[in-house]
N, C-alpha and C. Protein backbone atom coordinates (compact mmCIF):
# COMPACT_ATOMS: atom_id res chain seq x y z
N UNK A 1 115.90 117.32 100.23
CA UNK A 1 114.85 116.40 99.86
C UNK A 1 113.98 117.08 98.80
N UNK A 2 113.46 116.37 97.70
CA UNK A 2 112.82 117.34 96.66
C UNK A 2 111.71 116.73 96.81
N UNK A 3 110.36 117.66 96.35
CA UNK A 3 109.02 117.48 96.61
C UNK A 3 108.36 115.93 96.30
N UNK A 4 108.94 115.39 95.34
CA UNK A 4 108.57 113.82 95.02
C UNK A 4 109.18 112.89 95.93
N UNK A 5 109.87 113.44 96.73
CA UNK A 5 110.60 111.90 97.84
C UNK A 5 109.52 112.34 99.11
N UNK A 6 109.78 114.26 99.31
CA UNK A 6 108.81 114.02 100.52
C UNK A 6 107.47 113.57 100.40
N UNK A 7 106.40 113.92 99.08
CA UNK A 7 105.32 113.04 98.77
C UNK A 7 105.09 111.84 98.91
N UNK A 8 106.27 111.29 98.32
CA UNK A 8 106.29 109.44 98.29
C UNK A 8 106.16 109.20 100.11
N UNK A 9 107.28 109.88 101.04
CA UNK A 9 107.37 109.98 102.10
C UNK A 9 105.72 110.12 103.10
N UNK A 10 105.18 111.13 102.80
CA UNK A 10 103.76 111.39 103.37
C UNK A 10 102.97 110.38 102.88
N UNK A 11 102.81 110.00 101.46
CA UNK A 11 102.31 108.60 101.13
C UNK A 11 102.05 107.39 101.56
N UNK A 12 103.35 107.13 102.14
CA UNK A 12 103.82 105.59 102.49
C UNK A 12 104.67 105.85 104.19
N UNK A 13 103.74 105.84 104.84
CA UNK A 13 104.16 106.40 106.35
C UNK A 13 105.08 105.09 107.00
N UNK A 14 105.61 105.20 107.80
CA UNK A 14 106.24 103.80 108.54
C UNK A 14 105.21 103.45 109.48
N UNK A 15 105.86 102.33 110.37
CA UNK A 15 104.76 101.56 111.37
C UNK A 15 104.85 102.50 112.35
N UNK A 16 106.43 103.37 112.97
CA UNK A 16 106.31 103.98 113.81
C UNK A 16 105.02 105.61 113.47
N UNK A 17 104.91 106.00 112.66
CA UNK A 17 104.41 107.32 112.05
C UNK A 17 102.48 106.90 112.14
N UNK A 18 102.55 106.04 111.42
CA UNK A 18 100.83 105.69 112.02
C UNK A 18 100.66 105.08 113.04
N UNK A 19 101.48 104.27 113.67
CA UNK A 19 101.39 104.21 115.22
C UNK A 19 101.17 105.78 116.04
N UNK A 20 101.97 106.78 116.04
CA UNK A 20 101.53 107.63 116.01
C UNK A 20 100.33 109.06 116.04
N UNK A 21 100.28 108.66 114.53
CA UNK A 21 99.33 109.52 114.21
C UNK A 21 97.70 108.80 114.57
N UNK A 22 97.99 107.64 114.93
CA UNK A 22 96.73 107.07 115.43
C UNK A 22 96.45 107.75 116.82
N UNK A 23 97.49 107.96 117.77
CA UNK A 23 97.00 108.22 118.96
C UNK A 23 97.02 110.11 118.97
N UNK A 24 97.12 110.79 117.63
CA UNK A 24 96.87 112.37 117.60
C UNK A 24 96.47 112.72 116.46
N UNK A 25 95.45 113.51 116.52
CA UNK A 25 94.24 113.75 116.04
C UNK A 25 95.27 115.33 115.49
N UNK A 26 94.78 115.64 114.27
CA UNK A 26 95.05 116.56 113.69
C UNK A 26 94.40 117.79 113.72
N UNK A 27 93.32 117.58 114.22
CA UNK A 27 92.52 118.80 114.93
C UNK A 27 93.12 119.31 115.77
N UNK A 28 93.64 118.57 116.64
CA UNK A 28 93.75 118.89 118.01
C UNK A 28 95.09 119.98 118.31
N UNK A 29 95.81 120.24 116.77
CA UNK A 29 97.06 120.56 116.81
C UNK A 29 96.35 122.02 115.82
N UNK A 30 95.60 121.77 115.35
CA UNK A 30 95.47 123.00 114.79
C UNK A 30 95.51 124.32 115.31
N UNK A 31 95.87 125.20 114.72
CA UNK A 31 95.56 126.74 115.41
C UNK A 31 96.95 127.37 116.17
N UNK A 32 97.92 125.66 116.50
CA UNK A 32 98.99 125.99 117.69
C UNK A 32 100.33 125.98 116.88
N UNK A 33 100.06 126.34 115.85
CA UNK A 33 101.38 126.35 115.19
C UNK A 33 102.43 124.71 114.96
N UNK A 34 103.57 124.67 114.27
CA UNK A 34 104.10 123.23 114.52
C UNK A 34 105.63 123.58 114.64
N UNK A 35 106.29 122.64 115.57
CA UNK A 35 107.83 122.95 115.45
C UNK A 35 107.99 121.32 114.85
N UNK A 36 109.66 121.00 114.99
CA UNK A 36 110.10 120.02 114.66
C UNK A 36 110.49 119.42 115.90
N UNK A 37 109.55 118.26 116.45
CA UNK A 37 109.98 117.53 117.14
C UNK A 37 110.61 116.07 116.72
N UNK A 38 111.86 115.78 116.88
CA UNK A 38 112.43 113.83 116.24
C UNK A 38 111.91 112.82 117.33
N UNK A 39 111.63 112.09 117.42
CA UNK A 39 111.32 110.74 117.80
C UNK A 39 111.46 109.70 116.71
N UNK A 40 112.64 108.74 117.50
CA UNK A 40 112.93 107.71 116.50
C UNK A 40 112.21 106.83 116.76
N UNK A 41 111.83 105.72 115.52
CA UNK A 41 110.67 104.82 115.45
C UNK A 41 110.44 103.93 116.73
N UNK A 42 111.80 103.63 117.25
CA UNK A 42 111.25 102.41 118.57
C UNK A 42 111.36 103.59 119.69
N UNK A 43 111.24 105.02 119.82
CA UNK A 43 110.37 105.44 120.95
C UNK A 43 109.07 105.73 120.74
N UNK A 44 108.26 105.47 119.51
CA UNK A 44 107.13 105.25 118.81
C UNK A 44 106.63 104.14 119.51
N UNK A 45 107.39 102.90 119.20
CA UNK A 45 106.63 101.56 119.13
C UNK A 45 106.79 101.26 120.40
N UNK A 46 107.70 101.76 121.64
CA UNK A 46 108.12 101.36 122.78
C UNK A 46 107.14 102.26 123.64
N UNK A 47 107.38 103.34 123.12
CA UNK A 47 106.43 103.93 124.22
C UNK A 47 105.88 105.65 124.59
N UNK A 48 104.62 105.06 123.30
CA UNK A 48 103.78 106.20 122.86
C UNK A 48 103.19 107.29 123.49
N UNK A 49 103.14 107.07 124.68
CA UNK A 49 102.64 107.36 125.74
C UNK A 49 103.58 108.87 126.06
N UNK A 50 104.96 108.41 126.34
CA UNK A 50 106.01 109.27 126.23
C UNK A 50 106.12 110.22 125.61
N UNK A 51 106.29 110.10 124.19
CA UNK A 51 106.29 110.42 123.10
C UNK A 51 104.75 111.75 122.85
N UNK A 52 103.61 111.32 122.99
CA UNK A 52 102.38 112.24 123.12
C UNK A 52 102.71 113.13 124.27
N UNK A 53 102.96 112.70 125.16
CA UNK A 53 103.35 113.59 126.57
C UNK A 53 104.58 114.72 126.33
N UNK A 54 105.54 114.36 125.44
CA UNK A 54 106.70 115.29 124.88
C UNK A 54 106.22 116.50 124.10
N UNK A 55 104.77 116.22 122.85
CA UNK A 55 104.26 116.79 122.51
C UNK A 55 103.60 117.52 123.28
N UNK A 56 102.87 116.93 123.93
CA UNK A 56 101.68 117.99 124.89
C UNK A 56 102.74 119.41 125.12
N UNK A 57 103.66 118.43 125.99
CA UNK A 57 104.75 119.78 126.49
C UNK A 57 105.32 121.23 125.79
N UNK A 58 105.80 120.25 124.64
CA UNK A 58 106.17 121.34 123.50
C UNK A 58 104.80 122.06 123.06
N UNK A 59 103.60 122.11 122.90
CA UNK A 59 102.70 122.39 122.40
C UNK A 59 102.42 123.53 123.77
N UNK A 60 102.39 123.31 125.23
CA UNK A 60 102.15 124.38 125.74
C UNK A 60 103.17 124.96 126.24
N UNK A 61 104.40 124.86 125.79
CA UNK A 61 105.76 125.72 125.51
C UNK A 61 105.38 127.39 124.51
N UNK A 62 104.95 126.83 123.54
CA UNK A 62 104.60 127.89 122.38
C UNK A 62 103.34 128.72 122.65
């Protein structure tokens, strides 16, 4: 991926990605480092809940 697709990419988020990033605060991740977690868009839109809770986990994994 070259720097202008991932820009355009961070730009123009999907419904699942600000669905998302609405329910996690970017503060809240600071300081803890980041891995790569996937979640595909309809476990976003189905059920966010899940999805934040996967994070939490991985976050006090590291």
């Amino acid at each position: 991926m070259n720097r202008a697709h991932a820009r355009a990419l961070r730009h123009n988020p999907t419904e699942a990605e600000r669905a998302l990033w609405k329910h996690l605060r970017l503060r809240q991740m600071e300081g803890q480092g980041f891995r790569v977690l996937r979640f595909g868009n309809h476990q976003v839109l189905a059920d966010v809940q899940a999805v934040k809770e996967a994070i939490r986990e991985a976050l006090l994994r590291t």
